[in-house]
N, C-alpha and C. Protein backbone atom coordinates (compact mmCIF):
# COMPACT_ATOMS: atom_id res chain seq x y z
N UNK A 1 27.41 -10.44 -13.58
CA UNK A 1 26.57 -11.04 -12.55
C UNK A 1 25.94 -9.97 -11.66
N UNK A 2 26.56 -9.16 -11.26
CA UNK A 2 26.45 -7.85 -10.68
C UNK A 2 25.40 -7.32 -11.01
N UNK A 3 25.29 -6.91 -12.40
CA UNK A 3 24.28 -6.23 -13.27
C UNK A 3 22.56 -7.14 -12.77
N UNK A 4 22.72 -8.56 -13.46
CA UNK A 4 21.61 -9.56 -13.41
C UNK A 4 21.45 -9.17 -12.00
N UNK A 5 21.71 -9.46 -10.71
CA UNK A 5 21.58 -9.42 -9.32
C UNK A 5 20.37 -8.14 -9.21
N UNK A 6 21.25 -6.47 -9.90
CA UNK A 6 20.28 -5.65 -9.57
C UNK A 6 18.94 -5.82 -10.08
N UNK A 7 19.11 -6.30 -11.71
CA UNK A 7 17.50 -6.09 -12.12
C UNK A 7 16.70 -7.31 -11.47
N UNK A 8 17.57 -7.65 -10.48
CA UNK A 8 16.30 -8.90 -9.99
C UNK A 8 15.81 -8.10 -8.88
N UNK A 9 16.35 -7.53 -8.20
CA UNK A 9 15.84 -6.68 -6.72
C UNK A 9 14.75 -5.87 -7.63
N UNK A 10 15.43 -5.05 -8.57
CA UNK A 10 14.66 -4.23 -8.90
C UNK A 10 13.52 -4.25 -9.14
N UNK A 11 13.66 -5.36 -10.13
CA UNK A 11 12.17 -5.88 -10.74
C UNK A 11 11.17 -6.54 -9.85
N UNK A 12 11.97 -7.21 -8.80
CA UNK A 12 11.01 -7.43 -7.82
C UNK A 12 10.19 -6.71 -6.78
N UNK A 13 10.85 -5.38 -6.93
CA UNK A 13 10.38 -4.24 -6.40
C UNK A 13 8.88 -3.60 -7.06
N UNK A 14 9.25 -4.13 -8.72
CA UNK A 14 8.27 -3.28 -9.34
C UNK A 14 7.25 -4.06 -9.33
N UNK A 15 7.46 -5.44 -9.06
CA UNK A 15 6.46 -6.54 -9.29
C UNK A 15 5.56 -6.03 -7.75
N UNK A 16 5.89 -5.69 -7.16
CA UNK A 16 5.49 -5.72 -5.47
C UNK A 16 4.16 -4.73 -5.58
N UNK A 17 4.83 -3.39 -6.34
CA UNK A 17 4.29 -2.09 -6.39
C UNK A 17 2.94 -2.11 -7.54
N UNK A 18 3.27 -3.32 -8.31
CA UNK A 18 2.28 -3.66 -9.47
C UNK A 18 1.15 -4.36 -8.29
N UNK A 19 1.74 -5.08 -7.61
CA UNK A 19 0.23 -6.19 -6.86
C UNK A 19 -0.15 -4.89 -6.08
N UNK A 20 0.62 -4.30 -5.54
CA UNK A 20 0.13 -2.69 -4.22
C UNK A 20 -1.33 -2.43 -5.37
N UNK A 21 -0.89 -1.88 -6.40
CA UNK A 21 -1.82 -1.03 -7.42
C UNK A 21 -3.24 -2.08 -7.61
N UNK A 22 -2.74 -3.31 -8.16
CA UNK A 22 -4.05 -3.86 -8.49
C UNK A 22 -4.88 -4.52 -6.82
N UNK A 23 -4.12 -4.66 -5.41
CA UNK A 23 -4.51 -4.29 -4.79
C UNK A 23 -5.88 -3.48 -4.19
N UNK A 24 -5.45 -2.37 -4.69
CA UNK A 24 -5.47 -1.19 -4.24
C UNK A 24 -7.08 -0.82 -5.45
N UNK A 25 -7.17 -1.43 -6.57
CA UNK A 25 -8.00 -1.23 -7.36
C UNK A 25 -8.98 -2.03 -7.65
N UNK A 26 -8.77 -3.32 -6.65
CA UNK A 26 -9.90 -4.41 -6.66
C UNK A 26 -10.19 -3.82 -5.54
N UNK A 27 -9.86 -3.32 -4.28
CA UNK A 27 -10.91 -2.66 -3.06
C UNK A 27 -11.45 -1.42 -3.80
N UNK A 28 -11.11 -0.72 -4.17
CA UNK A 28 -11.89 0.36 -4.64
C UNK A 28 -13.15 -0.28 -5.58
N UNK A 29 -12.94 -1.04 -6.22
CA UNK A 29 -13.99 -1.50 -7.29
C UNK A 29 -15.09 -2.12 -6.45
N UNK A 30 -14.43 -2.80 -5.59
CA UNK A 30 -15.19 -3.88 -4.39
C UNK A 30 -16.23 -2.69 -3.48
N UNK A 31 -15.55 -1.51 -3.13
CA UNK A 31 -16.09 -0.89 -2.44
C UNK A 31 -17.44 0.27 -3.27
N UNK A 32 -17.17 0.73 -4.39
CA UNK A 32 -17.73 1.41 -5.46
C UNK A 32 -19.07 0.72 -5.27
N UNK A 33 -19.07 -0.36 -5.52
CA UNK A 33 -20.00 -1.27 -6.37
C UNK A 33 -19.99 -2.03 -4.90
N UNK A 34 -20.08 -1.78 -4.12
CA UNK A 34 -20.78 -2.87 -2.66
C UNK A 34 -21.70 -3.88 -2.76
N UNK A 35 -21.22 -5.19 -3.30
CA UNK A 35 -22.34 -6.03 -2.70
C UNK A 35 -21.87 -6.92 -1.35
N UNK A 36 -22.39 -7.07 -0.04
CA UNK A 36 -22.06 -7.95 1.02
C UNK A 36 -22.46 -9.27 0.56
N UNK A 37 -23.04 -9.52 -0.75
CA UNK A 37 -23.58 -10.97 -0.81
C UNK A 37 -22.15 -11.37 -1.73
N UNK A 38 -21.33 -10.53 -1.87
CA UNK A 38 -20.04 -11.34 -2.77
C UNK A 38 -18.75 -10.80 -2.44
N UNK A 39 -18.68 -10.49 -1.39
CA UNK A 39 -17.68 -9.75 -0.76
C UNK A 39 -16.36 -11.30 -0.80
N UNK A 40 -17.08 -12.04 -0.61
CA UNK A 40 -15.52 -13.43 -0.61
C UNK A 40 -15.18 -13.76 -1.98
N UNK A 41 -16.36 -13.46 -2.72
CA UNK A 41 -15.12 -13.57 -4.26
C UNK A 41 -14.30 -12.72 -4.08
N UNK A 42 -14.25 -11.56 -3.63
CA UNK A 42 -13.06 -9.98 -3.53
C UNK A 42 -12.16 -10.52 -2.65
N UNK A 43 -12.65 -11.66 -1.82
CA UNK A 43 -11.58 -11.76 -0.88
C UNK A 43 -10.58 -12.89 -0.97
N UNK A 44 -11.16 -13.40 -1.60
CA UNK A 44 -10.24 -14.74 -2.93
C UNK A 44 -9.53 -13.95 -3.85
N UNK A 45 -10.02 -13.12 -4.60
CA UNK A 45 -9.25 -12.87 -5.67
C UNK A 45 -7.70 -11.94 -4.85
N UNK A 46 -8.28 -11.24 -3.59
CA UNK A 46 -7.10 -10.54 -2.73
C UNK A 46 -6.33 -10.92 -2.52
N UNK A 47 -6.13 -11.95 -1.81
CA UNK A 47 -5.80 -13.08 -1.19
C UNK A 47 -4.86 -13.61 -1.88
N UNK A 48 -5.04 -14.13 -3.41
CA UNK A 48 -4.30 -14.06 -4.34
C UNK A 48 -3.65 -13.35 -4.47
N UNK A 49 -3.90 -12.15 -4.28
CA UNK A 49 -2.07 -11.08 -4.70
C UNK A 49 -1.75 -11.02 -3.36
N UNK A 50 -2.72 -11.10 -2.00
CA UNK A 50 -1.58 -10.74 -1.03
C UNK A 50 -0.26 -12.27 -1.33
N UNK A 51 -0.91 -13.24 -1.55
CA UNK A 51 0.21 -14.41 -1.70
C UNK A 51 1.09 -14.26 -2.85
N UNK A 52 0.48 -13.22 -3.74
CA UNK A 52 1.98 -13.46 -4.24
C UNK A 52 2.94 -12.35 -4.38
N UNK A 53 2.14 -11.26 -3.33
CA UNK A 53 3.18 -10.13 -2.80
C UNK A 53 4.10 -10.66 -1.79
N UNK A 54 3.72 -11.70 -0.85
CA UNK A 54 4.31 -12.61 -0.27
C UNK A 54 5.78 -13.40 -0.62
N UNK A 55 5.18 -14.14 -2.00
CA UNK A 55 6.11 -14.99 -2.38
C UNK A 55 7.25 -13.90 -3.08
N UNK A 56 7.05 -12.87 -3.61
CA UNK A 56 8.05 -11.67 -4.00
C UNK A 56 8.52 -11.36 -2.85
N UNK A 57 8.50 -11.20 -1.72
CA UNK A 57 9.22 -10.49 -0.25
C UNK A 57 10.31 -11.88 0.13
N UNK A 58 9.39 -13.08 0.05
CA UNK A 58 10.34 -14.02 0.29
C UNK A 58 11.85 -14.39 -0.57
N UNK A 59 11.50 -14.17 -2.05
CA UNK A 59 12.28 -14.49 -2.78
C UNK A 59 13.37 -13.00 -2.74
N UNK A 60 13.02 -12.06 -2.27
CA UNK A 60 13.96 -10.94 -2.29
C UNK A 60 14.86 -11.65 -1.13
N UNK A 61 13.91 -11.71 0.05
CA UNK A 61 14.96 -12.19 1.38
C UNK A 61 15.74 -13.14 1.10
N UNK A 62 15.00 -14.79 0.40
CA UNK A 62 16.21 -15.42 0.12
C UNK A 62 17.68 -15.11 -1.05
N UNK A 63 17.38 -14.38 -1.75
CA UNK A 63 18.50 -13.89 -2.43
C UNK A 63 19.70 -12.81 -1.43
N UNK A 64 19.08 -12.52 -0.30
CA UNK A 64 20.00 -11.35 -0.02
C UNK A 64 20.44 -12.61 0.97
N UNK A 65 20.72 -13.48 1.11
CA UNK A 65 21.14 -14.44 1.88
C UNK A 65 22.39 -15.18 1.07
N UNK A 66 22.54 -15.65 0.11
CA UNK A 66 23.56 -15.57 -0.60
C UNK A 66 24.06 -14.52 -1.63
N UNK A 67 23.57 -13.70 -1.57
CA UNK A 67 23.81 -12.62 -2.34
C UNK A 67 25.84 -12.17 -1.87
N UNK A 68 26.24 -12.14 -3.06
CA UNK A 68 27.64 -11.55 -2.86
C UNK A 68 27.66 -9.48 -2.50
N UNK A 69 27.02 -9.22 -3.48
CA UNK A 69 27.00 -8.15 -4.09
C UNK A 69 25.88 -7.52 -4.22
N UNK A 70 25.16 -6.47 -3.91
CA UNK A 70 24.08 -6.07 -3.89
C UNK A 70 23.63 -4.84 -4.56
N UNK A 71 23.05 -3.96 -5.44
CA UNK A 71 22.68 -2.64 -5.67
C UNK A 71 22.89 -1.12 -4.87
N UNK A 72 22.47 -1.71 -3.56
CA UNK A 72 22.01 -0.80 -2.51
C UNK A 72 22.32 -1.89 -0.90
N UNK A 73 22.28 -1.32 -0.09
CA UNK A 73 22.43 -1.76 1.26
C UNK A 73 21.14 -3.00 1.61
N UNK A 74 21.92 -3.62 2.42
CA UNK A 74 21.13 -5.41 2.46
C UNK A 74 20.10 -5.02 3.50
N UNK A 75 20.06 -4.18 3.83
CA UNK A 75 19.00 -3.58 5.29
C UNK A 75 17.82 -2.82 4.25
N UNK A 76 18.28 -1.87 3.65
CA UNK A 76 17.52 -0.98 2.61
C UNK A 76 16.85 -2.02 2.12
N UNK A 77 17.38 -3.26 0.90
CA UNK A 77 16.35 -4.24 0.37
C UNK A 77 15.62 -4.84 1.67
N UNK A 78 16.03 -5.31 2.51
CA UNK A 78 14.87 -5.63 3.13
C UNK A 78 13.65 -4.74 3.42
N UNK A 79 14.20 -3.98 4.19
CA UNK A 79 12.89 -2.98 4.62
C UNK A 79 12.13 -2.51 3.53
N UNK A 80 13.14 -2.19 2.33
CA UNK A 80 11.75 -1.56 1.72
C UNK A 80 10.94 -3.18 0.88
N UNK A 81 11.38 -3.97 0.66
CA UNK A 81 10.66 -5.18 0.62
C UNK A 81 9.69 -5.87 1.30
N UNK A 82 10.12 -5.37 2.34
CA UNK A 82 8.58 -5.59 3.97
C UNK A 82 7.84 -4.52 3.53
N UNK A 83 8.28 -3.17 4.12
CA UNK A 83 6.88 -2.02 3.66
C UNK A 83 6.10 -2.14 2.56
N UNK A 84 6.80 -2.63 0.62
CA UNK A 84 5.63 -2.75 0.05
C UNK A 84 4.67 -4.35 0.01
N UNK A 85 4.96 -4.85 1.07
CA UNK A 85 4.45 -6.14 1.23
C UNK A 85 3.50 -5.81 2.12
N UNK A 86 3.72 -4.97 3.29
CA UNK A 86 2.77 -4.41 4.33
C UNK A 86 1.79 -3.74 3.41
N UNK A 87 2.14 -3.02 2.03
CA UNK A 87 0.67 -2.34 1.43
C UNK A 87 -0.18 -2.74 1.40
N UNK A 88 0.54 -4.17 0.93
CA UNK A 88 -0.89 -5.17 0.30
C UNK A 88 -1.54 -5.72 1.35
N UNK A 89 -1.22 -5.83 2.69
CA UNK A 89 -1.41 -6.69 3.75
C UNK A 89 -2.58 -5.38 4.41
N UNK A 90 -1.98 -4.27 4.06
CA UNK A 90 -3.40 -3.30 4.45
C UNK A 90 -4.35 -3.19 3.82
N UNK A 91 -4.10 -3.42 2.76
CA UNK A 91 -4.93 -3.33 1.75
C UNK A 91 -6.14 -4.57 2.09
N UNK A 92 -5.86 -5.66 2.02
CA UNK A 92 -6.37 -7.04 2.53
C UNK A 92 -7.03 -6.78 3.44
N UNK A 93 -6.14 -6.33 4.55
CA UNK A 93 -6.79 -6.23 6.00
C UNK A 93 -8.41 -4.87 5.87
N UNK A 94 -8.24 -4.14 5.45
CA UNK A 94 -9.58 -3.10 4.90
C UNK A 94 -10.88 -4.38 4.56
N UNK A 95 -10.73 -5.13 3.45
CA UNK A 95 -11.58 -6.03 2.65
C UNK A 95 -11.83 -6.88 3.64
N UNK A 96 -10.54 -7.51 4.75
CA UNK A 96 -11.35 -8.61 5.69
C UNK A 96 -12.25 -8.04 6.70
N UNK A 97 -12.06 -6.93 6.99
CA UNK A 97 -12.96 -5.76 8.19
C UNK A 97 -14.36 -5.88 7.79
N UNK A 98 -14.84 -5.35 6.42
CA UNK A 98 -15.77 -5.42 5.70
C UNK A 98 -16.60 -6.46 5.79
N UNK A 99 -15.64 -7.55 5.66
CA UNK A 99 -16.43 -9.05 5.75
C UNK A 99 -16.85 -9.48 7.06
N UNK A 100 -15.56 -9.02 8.12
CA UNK A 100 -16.45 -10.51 9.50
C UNK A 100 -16.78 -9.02 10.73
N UNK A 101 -16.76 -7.91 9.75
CA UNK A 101 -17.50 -6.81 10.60
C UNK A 101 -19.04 -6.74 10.20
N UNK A 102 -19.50 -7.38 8.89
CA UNK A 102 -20.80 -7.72 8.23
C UNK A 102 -21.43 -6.67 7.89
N UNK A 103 -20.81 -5.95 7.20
CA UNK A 103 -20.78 -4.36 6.49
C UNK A 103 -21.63 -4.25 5.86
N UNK A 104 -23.20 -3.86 5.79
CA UNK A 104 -23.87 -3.70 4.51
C UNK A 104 -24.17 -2.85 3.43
N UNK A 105 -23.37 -1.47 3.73
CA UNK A 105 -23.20 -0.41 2.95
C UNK A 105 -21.95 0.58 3.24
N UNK A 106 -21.32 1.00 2.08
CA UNK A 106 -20.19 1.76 2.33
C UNK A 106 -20.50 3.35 2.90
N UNK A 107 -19.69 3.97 3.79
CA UNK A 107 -19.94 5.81 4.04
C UNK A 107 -19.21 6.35 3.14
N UNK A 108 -20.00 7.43 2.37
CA UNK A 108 -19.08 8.20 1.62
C UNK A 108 -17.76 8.79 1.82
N UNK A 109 -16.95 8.76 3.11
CA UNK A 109 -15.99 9.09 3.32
C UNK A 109 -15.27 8.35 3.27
N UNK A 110 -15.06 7.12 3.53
CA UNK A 110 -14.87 5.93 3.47
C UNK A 110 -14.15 5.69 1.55
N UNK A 111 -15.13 5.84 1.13
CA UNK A 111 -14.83 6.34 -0.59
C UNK A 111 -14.07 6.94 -0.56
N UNK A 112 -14.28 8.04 -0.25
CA UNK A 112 -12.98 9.10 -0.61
C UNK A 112 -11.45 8.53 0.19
N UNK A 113 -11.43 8.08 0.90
CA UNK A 113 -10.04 7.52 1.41
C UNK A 113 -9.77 6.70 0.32
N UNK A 114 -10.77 5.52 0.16
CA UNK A 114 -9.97 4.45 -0.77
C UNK A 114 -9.55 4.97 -2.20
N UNK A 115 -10.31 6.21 -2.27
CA UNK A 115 -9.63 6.80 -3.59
C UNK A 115 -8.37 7.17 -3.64
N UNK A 116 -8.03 8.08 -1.98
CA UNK A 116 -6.71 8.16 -2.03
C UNK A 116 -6.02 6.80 -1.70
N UNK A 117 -6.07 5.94 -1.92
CA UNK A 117 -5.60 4.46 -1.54
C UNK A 117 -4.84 4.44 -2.72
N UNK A 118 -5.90 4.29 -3.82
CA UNK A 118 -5.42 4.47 -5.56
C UNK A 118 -4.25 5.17 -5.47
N UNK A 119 -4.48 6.75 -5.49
CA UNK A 119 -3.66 7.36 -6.04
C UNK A 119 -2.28 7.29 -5.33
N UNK A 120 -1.96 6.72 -4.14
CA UNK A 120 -0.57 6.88 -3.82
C UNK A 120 -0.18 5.83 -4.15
N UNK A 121 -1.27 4.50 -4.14
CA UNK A 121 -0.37 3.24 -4.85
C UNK A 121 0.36 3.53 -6.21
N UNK A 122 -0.21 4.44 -6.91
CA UNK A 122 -0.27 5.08 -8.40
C UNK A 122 0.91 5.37 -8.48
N UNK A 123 1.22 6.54 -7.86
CA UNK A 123 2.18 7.12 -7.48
C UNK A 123 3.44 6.23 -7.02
N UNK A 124 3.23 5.60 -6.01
CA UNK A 124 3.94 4.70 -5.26
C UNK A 124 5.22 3.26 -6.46
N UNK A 125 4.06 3.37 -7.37
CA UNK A 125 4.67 2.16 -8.53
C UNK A 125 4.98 3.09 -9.21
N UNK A 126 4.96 4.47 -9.78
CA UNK A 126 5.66 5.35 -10.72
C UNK A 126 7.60 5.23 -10.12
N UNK A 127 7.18 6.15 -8.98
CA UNK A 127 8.48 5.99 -7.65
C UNK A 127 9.26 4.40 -7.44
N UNK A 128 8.73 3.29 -7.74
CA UNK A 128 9.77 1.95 -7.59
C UNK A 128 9.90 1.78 -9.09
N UNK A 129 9.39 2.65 -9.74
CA UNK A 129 9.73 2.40 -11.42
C UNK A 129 11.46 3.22 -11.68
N UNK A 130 11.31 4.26 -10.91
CA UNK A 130 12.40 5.22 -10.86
C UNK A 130 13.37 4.66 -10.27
N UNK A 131 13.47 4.15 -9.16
CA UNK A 131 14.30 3.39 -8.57
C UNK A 131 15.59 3.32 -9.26
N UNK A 132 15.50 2.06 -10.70
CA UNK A 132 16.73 1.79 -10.83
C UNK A 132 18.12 2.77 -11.32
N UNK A 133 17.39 3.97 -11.61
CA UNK A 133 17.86 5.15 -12.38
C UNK A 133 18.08 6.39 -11.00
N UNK A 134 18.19 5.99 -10.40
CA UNK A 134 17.74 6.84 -9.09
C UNK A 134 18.72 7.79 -9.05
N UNK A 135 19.82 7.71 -9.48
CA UNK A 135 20.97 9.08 -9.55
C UNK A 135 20.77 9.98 -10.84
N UNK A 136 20.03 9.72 -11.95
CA UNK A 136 19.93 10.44 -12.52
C UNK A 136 18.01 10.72 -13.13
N UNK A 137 17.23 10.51 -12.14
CA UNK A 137 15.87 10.43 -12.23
C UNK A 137 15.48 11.75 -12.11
N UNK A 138 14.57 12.37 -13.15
CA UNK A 138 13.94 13.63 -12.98
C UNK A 138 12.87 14.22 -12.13
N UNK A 139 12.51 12.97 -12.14
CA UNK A 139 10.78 12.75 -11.42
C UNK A 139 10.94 11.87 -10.15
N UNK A 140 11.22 10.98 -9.62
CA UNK A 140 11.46 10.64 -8.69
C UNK A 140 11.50 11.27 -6.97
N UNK A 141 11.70 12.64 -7.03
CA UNK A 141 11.47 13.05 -6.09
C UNK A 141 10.16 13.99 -5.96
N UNK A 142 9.67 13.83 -7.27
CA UNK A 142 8.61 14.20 -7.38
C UNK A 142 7.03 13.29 -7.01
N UNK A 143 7.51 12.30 -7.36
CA UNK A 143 6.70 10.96 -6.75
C UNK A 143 6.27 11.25 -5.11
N UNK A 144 7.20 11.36 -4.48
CA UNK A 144 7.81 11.17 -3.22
C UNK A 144 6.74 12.34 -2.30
N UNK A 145 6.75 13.61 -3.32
CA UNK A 145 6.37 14.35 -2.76
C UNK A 145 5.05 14.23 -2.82
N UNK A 146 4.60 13.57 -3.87
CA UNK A 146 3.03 13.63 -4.02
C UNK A 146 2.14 12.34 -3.28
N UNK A 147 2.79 11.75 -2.90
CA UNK A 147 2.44 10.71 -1.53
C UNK A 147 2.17 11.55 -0.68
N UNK A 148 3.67 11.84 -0.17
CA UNK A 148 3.48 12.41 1.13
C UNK A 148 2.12 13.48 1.27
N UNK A 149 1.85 14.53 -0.28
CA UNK A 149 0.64 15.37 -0.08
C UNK A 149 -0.33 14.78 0.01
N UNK A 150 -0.91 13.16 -0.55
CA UNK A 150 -1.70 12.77 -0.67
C UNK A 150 -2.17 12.11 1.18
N UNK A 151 -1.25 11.50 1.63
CA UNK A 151 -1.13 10.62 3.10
C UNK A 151 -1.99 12.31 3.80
N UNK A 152 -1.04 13.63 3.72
CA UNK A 152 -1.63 14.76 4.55
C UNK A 152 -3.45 15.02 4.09
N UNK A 153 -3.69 14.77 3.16
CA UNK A 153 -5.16 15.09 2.40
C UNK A 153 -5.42 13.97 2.95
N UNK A 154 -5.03 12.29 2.86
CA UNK A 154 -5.61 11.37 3.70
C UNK A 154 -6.05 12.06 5.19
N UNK A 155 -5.05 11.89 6.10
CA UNK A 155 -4.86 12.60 7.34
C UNK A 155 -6.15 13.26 8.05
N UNK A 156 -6.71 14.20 6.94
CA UNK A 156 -7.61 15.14 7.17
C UNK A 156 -9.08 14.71 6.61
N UNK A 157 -9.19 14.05 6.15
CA UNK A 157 -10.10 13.38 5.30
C UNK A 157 -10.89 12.10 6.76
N UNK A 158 -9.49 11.60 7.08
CA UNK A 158 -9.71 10.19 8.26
C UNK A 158 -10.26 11.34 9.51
N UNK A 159 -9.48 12.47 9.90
CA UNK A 159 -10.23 13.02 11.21
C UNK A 159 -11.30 13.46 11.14
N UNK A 160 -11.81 14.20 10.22
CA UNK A 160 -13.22 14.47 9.71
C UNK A 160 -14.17 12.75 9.70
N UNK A 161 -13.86 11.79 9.00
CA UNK A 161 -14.65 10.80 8.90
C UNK A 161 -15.04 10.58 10.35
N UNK A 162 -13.90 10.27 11.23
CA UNK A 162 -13.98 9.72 12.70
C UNK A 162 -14.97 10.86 13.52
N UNK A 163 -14.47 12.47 13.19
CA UNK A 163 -15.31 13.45 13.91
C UNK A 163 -16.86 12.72 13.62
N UNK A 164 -17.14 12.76 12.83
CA UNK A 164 -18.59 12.62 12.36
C UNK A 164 -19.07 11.09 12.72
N UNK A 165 -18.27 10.29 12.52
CA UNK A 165 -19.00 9.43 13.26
C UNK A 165 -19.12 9.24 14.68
N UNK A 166 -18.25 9.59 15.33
CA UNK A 166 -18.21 9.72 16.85
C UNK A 166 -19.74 11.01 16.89
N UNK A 167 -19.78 11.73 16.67
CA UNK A 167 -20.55 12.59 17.23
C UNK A 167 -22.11 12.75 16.36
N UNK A 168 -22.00 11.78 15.60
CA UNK A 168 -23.54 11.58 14.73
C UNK A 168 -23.81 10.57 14.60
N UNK A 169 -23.37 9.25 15.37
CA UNK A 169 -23.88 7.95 15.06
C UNK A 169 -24.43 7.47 16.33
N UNK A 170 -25.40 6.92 16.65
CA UNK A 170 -25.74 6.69 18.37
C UNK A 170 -25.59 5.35 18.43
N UNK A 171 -24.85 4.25 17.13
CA UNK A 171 -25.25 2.96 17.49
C UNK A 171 -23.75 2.65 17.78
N UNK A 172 -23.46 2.09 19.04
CA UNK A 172 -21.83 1.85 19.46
C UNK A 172 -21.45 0.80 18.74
N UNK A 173 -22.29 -0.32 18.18
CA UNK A 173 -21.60 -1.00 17.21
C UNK A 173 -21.10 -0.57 15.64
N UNK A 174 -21.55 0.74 15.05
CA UNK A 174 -21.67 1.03 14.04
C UNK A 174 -20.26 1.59 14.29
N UNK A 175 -20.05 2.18 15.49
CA UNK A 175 -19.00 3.41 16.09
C UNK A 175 -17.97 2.39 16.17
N UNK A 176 -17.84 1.82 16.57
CA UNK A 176 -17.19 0.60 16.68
C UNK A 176 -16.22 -0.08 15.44
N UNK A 177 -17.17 -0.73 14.51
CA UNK A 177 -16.50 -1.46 13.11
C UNK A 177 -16.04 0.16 12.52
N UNK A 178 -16.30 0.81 12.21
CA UNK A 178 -16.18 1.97 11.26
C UNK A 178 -15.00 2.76 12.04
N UNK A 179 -14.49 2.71 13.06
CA UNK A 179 -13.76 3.68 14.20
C UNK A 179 -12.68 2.55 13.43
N UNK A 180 -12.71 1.02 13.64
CA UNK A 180 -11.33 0.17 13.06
C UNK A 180 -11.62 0.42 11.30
N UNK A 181 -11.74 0.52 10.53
CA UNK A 181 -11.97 0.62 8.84
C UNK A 181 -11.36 1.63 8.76
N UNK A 182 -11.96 2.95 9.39
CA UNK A 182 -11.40 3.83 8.76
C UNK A 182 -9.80 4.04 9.07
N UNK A 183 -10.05 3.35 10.14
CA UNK A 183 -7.86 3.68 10.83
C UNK A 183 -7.38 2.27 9.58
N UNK A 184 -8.02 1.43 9.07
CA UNK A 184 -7.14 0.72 8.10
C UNK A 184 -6.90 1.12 6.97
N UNK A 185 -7.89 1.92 6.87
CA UNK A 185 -7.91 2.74 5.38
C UNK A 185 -6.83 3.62 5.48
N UNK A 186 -7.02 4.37 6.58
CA UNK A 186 -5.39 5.52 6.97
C UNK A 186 -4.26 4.63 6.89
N UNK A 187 -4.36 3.80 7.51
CA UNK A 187 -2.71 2.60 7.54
C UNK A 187 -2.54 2.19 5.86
N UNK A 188 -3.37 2.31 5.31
CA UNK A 188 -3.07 1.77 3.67
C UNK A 188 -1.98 2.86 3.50
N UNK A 189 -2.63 4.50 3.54
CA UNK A 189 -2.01 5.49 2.90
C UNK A 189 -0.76 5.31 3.40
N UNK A 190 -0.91 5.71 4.65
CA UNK A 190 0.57 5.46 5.31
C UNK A 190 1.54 4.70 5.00
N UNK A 191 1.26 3.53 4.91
CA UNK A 191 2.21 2.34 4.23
C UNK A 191 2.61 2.48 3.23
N UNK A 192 1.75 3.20 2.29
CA UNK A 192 2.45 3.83 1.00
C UNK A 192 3.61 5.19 1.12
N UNK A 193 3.21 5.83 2.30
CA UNK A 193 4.18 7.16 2.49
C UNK A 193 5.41 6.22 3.30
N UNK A 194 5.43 5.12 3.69
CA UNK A 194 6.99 4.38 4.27
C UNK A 194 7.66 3.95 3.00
N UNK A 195 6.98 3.62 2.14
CA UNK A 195 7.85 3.07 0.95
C UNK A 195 8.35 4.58 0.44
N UNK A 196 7.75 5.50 0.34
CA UNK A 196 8.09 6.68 -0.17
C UNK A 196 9.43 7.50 1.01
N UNK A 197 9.44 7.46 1.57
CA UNK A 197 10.12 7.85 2.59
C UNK A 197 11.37 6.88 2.33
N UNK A 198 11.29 5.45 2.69
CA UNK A 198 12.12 4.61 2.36
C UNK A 198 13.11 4.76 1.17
N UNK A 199 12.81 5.33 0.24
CA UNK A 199 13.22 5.37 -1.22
C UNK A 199 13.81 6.25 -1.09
N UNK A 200 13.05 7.48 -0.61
CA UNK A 200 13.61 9.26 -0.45
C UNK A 200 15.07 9.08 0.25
N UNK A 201 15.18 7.86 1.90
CA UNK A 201 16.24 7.82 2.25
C UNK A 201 17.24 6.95 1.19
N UNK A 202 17.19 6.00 0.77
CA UNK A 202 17.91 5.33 0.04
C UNK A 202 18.67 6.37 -1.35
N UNK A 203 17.65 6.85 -1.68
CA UNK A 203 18.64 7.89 -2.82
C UNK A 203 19.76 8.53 -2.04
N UNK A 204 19.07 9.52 -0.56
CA UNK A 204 20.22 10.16 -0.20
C UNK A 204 21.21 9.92 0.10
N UNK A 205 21.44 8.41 0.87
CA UNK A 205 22.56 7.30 0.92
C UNK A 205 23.31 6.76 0.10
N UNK A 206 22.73 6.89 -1.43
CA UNK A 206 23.67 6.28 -2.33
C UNK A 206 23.70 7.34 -3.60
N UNK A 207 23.64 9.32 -3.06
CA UNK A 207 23.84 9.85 -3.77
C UNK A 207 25.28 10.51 -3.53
């Protein structure tokens, strides 16, 4: 029973990190290819995985409620069950900005963040793939690390975007929607470096 219990956390972990990714690859596609005249099909089809990144966070919580026996610490499944639920919820939150901010073209910097959006979700589902093997994983802390480089290349990427628009845009509404986007675009990465962090602590706790 023991055994069945873990691969359900587990797998629900990976299921989480799977919606993060496709997430993470319908805004990029959405954003690539910008049209504002169809921005709510993107936000239907989102919407859809944020609900059923949702219904995976719930079904983790209700199991650790009768749960006898657990893998890892009942605090650890939660939290890291919220953080990759928060991915998707940033992820979402980017695509709704777009919409009732009435966005009619993307900034190239802007691009380049959501690219790094991709790659740590990428990363991010390699790292909850490792998980269940986590005492004897080769790569796993290798994951870990390449978030975290990616969130610092985010980092620098978001202060440059903000420099430049603060000091080359004269329209305060433009300064405005784009000053909140780009800090959601940073909160994506980030949210991906808590699950990474999250994990990094959990190995050291149950090594």
């Amino acid at each position: 029973m023991a055994r069945k219990n873990d691969a359900f956390y587990f797998d629900s972990f990976s299921e989480c990190g799977k919606l993060a990714c496709q997430a993470a690859r319908l805004l990029a596609d959405t954003m690539r290819d910008f049209d504002p005249d169809r921005i709510e099909e993107a936000m239907e089809s989102m919407h859809a995985i944020e609900q059923a990144a949702d219904e995976r966070k719930h079904d983790v919580l209700d199991a650790l409620v009768t749960a006898f026996v657990t893998p890892i610490e009942r605090e650890d499944i939660a939290v890291l069950s919220d953080y990759l639920d928060t991915v998707v919820d940033r992820i979402e939150g980017v695509l709704l900005r777009l919409y009732f901010d009435n966005i009619r073209s993307i900034r190239p910097d802007a691009l380049r963040l959501v690219e790094m959006i991709e790659r740590t979700c990428g990363e991010m589902c390699k790292l909850i793939d490792e998980l269940p093997q986590f005492k004897r994983s080769k790569t796993l802390r290798e994951h870990v690390i390449a978030i975290n480089t990616v969130e610092e290349e985010a980092d620098s990427v978001y202060i440059a975007a903000m420099r430049d628009l603060h000091t080359g845009c004269d329209d305060p509404m433009i300064v405005f929607t784009w000053h909140e986007i780009y800090t959601f675009l940073e909160y994506c990465v980030d949210s991906c470096e808590h699950v990474a962090d999250t994990v990094d602590s959990i190995v050291m706790k149950n090594s």
